[in-house]
PDB file of N, CA and C in Angstrom:
ATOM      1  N   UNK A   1      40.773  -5.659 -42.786  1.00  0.00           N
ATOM      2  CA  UNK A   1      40.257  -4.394 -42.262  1.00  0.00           C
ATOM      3  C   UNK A   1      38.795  -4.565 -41.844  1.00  0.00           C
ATOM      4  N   UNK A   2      38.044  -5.411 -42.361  1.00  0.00           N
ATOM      5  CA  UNK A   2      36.507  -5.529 -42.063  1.00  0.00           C
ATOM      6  C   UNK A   2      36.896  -6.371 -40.664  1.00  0.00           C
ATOM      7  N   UNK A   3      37.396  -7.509 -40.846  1.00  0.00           N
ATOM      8  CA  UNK A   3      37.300  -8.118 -39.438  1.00  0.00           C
ATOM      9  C   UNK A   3      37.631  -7.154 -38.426  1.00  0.00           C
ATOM     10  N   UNK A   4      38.413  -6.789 -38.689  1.00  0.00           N
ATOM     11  CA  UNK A   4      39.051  -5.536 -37.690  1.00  0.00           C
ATOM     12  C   UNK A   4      37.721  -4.366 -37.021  1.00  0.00           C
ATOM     13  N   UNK A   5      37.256  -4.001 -37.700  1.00  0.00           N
ATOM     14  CA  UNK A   5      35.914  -3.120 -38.184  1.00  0.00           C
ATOM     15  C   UNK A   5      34.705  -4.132 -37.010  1.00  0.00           C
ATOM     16  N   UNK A   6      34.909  -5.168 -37.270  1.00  0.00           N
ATOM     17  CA  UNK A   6      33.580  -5.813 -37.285  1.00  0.00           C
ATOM     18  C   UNK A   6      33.997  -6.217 -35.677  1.00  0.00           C
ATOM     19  N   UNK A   7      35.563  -6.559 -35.390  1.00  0.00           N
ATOM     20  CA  UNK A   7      35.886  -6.571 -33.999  1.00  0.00           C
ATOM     21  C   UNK A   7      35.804  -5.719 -33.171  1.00  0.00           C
ATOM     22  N   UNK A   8      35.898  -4.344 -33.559  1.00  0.00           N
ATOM     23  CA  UNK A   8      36.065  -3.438 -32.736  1.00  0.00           C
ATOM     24  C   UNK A   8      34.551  -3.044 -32.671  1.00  0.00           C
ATOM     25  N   UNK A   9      33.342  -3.623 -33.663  1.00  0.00           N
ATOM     26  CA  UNK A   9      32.033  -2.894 -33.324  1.00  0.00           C
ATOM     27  C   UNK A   9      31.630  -3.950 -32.081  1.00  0.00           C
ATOM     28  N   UNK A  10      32.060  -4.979 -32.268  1.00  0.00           N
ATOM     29  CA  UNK A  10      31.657  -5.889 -31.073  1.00  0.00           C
ATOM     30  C   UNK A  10      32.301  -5.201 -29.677  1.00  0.00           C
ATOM     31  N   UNK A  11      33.364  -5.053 -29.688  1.00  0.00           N
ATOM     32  CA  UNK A  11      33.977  -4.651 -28.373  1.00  0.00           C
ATOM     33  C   UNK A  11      32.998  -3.458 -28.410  1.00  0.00           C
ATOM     34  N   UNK A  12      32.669  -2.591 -28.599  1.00  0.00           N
ATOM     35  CA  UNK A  12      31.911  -1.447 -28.410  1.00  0.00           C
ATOM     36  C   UNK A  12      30.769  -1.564 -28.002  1.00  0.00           C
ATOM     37  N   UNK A  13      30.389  -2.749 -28.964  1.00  0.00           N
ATOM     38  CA  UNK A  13      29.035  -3.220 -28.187  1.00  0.00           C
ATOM     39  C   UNK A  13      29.212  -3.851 -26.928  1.00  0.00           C
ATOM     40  N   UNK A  14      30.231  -4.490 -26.493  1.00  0.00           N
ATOM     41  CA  UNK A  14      30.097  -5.511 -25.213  1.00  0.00           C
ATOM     42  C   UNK A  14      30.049  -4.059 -23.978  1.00  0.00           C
ATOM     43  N   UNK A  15      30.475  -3.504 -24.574  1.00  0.00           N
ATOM     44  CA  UNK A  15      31.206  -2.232 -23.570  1.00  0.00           C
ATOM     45  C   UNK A  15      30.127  -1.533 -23.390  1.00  0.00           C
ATOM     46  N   UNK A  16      29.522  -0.901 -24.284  1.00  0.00           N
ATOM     47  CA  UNK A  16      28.115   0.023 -24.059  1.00  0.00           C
ATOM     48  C   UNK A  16      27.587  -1.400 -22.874  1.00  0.00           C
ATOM     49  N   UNK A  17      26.819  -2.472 -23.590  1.00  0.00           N
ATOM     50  CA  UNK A  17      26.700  -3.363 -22.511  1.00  0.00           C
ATOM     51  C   UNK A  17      26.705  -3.309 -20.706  1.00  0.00           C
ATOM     52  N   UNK A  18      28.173  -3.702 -20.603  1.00  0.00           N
ATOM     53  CA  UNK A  18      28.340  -3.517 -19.509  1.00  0.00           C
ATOM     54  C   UNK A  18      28.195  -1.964 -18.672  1.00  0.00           C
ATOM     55  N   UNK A  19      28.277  -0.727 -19.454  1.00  0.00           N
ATOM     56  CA  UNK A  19      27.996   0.353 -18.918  1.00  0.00           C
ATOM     57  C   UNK A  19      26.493   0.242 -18.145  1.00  0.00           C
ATOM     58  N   UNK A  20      25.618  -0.191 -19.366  1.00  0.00           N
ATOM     59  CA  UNK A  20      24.407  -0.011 -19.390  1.00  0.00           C
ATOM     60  C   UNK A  20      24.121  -1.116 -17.832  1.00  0.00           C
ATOM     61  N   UNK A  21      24.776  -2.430 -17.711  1.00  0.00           N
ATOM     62  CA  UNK A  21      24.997  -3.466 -16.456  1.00  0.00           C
ATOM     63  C   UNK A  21      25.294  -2.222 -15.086  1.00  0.00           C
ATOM     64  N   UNK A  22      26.415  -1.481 -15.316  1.00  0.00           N
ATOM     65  CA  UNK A  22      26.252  -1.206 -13.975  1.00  0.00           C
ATOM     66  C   UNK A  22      25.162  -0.057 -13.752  1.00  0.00           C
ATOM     67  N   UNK A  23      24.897   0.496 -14.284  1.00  0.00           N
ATOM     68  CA  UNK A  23      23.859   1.689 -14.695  1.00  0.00           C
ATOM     69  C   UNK A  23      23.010   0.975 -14.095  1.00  0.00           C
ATOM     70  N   UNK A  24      22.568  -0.202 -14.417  1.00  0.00           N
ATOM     71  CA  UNK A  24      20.937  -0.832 -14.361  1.00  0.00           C
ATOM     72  C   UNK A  24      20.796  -1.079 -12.480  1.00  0.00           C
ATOM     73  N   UNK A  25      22.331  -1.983 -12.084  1.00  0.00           N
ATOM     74  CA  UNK A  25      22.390  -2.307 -10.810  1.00  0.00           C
ATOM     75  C   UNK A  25      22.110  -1.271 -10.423  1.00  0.00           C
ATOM     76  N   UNK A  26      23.175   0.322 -10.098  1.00  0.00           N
ATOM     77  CA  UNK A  26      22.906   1.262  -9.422  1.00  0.00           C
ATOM     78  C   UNK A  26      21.780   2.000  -9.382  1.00  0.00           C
ATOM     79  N   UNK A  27      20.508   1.700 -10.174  1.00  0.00           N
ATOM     80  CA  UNK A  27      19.299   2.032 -10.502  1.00  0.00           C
ATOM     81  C   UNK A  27      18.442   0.660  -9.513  1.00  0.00           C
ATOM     82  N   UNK A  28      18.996  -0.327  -9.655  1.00  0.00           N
ATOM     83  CA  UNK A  28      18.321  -1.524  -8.495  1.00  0.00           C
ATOM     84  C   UNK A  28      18.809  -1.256  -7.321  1.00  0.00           C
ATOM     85  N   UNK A  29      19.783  -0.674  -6.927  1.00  0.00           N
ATOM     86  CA  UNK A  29      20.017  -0.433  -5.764  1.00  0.00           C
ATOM     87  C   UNK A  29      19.131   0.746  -4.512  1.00  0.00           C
ATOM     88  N   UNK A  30      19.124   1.710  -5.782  1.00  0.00           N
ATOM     89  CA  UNK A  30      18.277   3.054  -5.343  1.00  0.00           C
ATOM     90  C   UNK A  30      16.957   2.771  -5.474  1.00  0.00           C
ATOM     91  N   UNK A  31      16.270   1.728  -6.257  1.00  0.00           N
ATOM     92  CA  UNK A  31      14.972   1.616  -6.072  1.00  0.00           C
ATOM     93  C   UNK A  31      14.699   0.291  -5.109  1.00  0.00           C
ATOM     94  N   UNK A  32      15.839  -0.324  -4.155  1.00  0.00           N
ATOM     95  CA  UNK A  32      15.699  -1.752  -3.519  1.00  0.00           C
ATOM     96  C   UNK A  32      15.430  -0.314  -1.947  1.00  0.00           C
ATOM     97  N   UNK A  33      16.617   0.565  -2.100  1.00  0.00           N
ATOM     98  CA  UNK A  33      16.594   1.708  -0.607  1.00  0.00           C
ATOM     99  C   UNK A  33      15.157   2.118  -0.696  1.00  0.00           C
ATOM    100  N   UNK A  34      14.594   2.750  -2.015  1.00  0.00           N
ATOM    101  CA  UNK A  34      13.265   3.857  -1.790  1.00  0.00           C
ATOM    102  C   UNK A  34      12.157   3.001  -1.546  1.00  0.00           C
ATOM    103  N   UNK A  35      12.288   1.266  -1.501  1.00  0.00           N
ATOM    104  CA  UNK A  35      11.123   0.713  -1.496  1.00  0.00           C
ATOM    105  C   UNK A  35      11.027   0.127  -0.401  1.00  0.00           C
ATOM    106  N   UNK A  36      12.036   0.348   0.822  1.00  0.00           N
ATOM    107  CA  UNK A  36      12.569   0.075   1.896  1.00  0.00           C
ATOM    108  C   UNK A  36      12.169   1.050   2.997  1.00  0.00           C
ATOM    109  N   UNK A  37      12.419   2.060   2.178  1.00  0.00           N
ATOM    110  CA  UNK A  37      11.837   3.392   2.637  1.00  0.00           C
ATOM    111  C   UNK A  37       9.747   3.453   2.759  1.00  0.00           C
ATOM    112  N   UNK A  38       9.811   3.394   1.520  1.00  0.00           N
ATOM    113  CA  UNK A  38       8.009   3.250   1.536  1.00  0.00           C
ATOM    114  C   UNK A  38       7.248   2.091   2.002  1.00  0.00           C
ATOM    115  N   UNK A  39       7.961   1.252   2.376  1.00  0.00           N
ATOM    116  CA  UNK A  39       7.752   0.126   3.526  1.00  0.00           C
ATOM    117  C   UNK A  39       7.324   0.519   4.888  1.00  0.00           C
ATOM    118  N   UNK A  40       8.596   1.113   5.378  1.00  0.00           N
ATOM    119  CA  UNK A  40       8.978   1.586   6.644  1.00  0.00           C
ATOM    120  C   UNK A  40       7.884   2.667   6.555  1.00  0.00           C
ATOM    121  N   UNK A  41       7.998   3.272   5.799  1.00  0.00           N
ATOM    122  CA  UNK A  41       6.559   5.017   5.783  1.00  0.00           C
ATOM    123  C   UNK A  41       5.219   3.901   6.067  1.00  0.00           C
ATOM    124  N   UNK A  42       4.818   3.127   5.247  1.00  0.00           N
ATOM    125  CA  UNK A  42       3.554   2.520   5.415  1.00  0.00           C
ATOM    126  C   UNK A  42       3.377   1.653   6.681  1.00  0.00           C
ATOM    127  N   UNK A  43       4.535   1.182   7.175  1.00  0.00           N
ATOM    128  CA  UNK A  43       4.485   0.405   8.514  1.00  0.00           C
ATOM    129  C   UNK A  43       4.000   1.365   9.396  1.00  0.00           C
ATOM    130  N   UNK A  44       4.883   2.240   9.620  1.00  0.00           N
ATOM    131  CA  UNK A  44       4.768   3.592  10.453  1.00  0.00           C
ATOM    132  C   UNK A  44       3.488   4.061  10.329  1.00  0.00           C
ATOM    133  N   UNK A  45       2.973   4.157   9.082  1.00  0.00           N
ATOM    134  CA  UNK A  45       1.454   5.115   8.783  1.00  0.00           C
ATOM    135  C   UNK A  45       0.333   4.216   9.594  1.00  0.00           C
ATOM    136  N   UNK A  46       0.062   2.496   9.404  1.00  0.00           N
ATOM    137  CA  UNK A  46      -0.663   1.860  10.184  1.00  0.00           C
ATOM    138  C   UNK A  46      -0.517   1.797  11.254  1.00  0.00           C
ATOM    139  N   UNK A  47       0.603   1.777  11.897  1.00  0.00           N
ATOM    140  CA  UNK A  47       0.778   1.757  13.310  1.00  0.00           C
ATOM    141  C   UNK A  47       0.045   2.973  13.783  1.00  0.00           C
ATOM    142  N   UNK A  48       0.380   4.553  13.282  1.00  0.00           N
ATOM    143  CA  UNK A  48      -0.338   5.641  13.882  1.00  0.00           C
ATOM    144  C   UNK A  48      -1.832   5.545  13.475  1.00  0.00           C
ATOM    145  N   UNK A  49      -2.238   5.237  12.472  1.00  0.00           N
ATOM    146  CA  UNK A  49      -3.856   4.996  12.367  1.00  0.00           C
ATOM    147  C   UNK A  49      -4.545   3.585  13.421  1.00  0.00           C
ATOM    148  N   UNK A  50      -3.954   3.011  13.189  1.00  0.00           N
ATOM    149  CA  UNK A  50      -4.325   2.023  14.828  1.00  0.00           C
ATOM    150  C   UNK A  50      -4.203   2.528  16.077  1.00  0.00           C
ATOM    151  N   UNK A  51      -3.182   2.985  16.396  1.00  0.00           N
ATOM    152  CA  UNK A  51      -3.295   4.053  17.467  1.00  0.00           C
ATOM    153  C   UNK A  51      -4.209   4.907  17.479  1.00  0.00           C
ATOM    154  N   UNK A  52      -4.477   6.003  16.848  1.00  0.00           N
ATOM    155  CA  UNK A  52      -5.882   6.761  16.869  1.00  0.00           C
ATOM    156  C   UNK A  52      -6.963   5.947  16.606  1.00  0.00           C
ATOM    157  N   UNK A  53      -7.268   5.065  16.062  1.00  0.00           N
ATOM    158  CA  UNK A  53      -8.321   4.202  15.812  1.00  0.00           C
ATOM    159  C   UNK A  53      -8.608   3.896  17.608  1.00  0.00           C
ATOM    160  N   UNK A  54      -8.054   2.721  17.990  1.00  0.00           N
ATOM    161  CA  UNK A  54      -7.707   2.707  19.143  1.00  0.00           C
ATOM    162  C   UNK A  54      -8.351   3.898  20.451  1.00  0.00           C
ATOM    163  N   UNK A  55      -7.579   5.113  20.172  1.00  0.00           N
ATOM    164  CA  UNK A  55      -7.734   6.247  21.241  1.00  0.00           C
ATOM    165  C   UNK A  55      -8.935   7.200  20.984  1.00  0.00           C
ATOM    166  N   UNK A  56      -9.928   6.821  19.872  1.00  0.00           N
ATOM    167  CA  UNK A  56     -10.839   7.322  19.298  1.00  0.00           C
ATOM    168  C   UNK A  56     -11.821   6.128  19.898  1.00  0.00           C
ATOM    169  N   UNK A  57     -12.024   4.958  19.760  1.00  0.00           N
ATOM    170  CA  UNK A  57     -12.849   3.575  20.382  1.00  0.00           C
ATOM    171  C   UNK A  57     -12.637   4.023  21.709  1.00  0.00           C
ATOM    172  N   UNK A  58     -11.231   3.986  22.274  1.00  0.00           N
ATOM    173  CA  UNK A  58     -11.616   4.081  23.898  1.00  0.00           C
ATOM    174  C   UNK A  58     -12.451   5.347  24.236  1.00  0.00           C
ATOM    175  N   UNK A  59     -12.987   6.486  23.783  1.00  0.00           N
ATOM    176  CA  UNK A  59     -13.581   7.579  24.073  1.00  0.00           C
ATOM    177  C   UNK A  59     -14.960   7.327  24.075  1.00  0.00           C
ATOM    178  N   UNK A  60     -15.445   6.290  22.989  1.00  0.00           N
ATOM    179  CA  UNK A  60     -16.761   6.238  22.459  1.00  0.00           C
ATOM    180  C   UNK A  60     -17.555   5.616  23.403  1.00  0.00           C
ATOM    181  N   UNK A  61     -18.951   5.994  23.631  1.00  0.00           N
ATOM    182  CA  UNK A  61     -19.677   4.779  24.370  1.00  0.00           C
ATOM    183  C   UNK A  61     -21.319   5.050  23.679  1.00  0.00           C
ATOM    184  N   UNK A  62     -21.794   4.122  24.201  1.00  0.00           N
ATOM    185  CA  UNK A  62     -22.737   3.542  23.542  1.00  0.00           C
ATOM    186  C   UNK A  62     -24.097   3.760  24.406  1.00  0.00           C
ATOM    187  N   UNK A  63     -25.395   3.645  23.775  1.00  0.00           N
ATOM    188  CA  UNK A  63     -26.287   4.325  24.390  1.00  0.00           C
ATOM    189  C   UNK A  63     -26.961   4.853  25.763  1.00  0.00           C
ATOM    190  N   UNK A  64     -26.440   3.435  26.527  1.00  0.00           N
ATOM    191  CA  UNK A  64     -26.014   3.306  27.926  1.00  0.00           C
ATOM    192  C   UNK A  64     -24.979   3.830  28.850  1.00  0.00           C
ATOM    193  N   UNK A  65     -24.137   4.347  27.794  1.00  0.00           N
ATOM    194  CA  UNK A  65     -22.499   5.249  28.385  1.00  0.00           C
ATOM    195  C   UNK A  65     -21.831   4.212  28.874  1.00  0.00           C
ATOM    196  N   UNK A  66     -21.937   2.690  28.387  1.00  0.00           N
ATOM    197  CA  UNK A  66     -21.000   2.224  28.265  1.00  0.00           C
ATOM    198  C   UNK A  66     -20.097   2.188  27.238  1.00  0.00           C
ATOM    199  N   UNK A  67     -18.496   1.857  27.641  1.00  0.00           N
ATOM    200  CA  UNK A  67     -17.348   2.099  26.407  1.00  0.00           C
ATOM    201  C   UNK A  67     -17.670   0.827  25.238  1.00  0.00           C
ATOM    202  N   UNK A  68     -17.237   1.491  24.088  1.00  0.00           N
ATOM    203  CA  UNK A  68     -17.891   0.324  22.762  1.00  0.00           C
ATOM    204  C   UNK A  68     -16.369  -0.561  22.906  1.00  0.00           C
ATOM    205  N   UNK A  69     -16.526  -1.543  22.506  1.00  0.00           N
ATOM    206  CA  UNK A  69     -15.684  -2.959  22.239  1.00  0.00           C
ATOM    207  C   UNK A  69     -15.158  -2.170  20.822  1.00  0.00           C
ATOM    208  N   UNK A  70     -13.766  -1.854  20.871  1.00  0.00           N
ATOM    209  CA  UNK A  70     -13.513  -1.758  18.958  1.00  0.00           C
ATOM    210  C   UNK A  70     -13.534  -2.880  18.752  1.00  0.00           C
ATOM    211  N   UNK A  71     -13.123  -4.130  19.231  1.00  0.00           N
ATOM    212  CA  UNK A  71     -13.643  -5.356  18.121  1.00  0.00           C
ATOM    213  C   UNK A  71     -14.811  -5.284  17.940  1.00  0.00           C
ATOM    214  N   UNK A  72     -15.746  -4.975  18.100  1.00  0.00           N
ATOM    215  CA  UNK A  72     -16.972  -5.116  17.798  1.00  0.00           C
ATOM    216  C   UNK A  72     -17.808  -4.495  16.986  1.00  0.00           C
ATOM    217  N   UNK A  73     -17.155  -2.977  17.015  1.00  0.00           N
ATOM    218  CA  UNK A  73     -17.722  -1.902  15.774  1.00  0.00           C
ATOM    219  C   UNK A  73     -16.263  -1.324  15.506  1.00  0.00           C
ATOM    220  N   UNK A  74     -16.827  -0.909  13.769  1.00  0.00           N
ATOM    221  CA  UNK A  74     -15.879  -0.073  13.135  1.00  0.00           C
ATOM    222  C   UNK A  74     -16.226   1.716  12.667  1.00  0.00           C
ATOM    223  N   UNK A  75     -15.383   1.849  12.970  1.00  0.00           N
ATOM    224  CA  UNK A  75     -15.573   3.699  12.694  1.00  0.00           C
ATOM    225  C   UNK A  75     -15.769   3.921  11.305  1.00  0.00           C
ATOM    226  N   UNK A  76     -16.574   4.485  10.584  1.00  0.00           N
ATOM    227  CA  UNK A  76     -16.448   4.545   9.562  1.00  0.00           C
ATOM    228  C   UNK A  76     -17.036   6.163   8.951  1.00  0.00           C
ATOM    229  N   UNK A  77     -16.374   6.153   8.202  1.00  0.00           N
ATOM    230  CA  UNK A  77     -16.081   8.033   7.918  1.00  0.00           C
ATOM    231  C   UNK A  77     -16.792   7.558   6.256  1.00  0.00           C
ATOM    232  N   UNK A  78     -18.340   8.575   6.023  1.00  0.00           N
ATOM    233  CA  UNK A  78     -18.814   8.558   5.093  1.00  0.00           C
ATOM    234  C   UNK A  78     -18.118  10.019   3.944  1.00  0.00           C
ATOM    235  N   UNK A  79     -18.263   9.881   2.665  1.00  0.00           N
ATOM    236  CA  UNK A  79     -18.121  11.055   1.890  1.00  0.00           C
ATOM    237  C   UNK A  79     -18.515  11.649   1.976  1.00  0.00           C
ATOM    238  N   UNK A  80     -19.140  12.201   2.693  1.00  0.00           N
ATOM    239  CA  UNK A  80     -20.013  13.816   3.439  1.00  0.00           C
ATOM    240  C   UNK A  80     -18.945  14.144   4.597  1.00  0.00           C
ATOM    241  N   UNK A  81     -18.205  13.626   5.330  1.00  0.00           N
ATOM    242  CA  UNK A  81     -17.789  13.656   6.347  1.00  0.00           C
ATOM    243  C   UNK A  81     -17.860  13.292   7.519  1.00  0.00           C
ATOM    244  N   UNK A  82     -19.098  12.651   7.268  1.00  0.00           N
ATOM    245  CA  UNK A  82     -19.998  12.232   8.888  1.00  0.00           C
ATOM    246  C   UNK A  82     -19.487  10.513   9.200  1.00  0.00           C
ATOM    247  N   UNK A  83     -19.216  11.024  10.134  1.00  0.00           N
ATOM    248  CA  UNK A  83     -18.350   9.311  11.403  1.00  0.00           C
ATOM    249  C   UNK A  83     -19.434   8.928  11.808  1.00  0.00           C
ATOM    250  N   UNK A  84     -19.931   7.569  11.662  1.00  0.00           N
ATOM    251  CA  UNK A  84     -20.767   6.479  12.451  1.00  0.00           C
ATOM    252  C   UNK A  84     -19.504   4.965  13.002  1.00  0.00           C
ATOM    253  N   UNK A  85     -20.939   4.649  14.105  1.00  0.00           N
ATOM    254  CA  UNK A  85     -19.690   3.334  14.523  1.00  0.00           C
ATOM    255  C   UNK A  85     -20.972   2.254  13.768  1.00  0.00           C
ATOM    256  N   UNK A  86     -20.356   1.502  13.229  1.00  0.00           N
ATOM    257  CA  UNK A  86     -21.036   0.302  12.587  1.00  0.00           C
ATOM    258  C   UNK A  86     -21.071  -0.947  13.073  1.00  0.00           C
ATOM    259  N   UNK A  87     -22.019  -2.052  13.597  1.00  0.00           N
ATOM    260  CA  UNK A  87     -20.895  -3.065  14.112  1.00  0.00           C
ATOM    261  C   UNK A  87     -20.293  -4.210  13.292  1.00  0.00           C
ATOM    262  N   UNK A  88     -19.136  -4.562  13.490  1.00  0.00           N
ATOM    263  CA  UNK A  88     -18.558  -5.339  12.556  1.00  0.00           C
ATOM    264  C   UNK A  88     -19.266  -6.327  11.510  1.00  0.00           C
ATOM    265  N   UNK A  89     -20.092  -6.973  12.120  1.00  0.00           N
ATOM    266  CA  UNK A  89     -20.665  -8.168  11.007  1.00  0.00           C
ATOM    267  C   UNK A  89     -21.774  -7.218  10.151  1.00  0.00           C
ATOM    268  N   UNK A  90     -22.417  -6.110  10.162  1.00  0.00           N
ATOM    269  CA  UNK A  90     -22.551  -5.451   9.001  1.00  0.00           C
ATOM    270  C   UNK A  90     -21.827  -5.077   8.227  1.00  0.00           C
ATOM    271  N   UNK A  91     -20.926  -4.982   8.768  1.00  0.00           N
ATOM    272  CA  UNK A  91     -19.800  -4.022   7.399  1.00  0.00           C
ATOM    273  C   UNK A  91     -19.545  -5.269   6.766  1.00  0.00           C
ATOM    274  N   UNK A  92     -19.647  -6.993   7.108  1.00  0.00           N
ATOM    275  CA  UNK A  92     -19.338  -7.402   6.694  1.00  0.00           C
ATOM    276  C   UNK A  92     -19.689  -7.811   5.454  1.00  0.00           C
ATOM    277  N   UNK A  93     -21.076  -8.073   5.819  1.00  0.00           N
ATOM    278  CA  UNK A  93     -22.174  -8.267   4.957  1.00  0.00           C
ATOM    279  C   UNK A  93     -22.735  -6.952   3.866  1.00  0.00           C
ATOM    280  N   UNK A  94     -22.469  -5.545   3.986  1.00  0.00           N
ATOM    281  CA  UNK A  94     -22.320  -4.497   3.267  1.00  0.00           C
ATOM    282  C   UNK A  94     -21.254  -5.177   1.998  1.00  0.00           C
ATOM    283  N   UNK A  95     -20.098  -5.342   2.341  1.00  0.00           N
ATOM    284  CA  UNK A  95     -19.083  -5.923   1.683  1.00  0.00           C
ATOM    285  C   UNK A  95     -19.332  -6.576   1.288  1.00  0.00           C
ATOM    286  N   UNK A  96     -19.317  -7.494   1.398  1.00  0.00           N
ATOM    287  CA  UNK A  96     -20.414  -8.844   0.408  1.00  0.00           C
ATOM    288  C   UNK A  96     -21.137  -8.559  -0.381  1.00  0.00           C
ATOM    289  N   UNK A  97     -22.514  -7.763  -0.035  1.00  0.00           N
ATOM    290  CA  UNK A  97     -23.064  -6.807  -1.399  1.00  0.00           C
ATOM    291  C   UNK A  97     -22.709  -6.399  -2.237  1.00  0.00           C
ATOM    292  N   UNK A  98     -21.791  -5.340  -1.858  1.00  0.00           N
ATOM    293  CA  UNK A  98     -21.203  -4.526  -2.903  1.00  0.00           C
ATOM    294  C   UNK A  98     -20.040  -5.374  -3.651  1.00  0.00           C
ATOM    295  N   UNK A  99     -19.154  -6.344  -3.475  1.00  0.00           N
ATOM    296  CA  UNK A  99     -18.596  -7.060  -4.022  1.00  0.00           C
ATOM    297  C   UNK A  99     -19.271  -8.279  -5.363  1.00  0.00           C
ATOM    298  N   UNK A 100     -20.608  -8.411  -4.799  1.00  0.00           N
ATOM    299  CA  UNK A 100     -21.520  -8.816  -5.517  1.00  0.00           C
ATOM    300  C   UNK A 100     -22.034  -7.997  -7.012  1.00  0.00           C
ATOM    301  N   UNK A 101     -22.289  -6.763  -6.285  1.00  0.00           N
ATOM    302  CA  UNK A 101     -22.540  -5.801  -7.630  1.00  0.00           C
ATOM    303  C   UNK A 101     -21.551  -5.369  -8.386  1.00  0.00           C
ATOM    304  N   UNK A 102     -20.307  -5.389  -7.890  1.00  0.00           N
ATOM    305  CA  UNK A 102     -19.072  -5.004  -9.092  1.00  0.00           C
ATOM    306  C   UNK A 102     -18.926  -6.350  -9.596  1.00  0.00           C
ATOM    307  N   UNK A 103     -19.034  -7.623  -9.206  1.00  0.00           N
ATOM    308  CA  UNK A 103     -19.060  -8.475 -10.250  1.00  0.00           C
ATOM    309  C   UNK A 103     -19.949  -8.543 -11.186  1.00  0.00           C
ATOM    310  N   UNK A 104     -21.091  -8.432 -10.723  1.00  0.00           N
ATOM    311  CA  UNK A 104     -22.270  -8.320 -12.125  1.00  0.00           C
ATOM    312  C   UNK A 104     -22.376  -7.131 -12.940  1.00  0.00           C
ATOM    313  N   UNK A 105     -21.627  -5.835 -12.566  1.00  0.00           N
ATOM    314  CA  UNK A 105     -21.253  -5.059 -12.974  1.00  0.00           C
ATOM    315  C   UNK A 105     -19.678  -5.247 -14.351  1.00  0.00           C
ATOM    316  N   UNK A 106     -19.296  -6.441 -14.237  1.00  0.00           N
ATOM    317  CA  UNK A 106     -17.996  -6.514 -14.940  1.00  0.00           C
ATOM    318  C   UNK A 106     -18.299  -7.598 -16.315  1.00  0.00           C
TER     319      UNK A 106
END
């Protein structure tokens, strides 16, 4: 009667088991779609911010009323709200700074 007992707790266990197996897949499945999904959303989201990036540079010109090069400057939106165009190799070197101070900061 114990073996018996002790067989049937195993089968119970193999069984919860495998429930818990397909449970887990159909839970990998729905999170393999939603991350497929938030892929596709974030592909989509850069593409439209390059585009306005883009259609915002072609408008801009520069002290002369000539049009600015977007390779050359970046738009950059401060926490006050206020848009300046920067040109690229500062921001680069900004970056560099401040990457500097969160390390000596850590």
């Amino acid at each position: 009667v114990s073996a018996q007992n002790c067989r049937k707790h195993k089968l119970n266990a193999i069984l919860n088991l495998e429930e818990d197996i397909c449970k887990l897949q159909t839970q990998k499945k729905s999170l393999k779609k939603e991350h497929a999904q938030c892929s596709r959303s974030i592909t989509q989201m850069k593409q439209k911010l390059n585009n306005l990036y883009c259609d915002i540079s072609s408008r801009l010109r520069d002290d002369q009323g000539r049009p600015v090069n977007p390779h050359q400057y970046v738009i950059h939106c401060s926490s006050n709200s206020s848009v300046f165009i920067i040109p690229k190799h500062l921001v680069k070197s900004e970056q560099k700074q401040d990457n500097k101070k969160e390390r000596k900061q850590k």
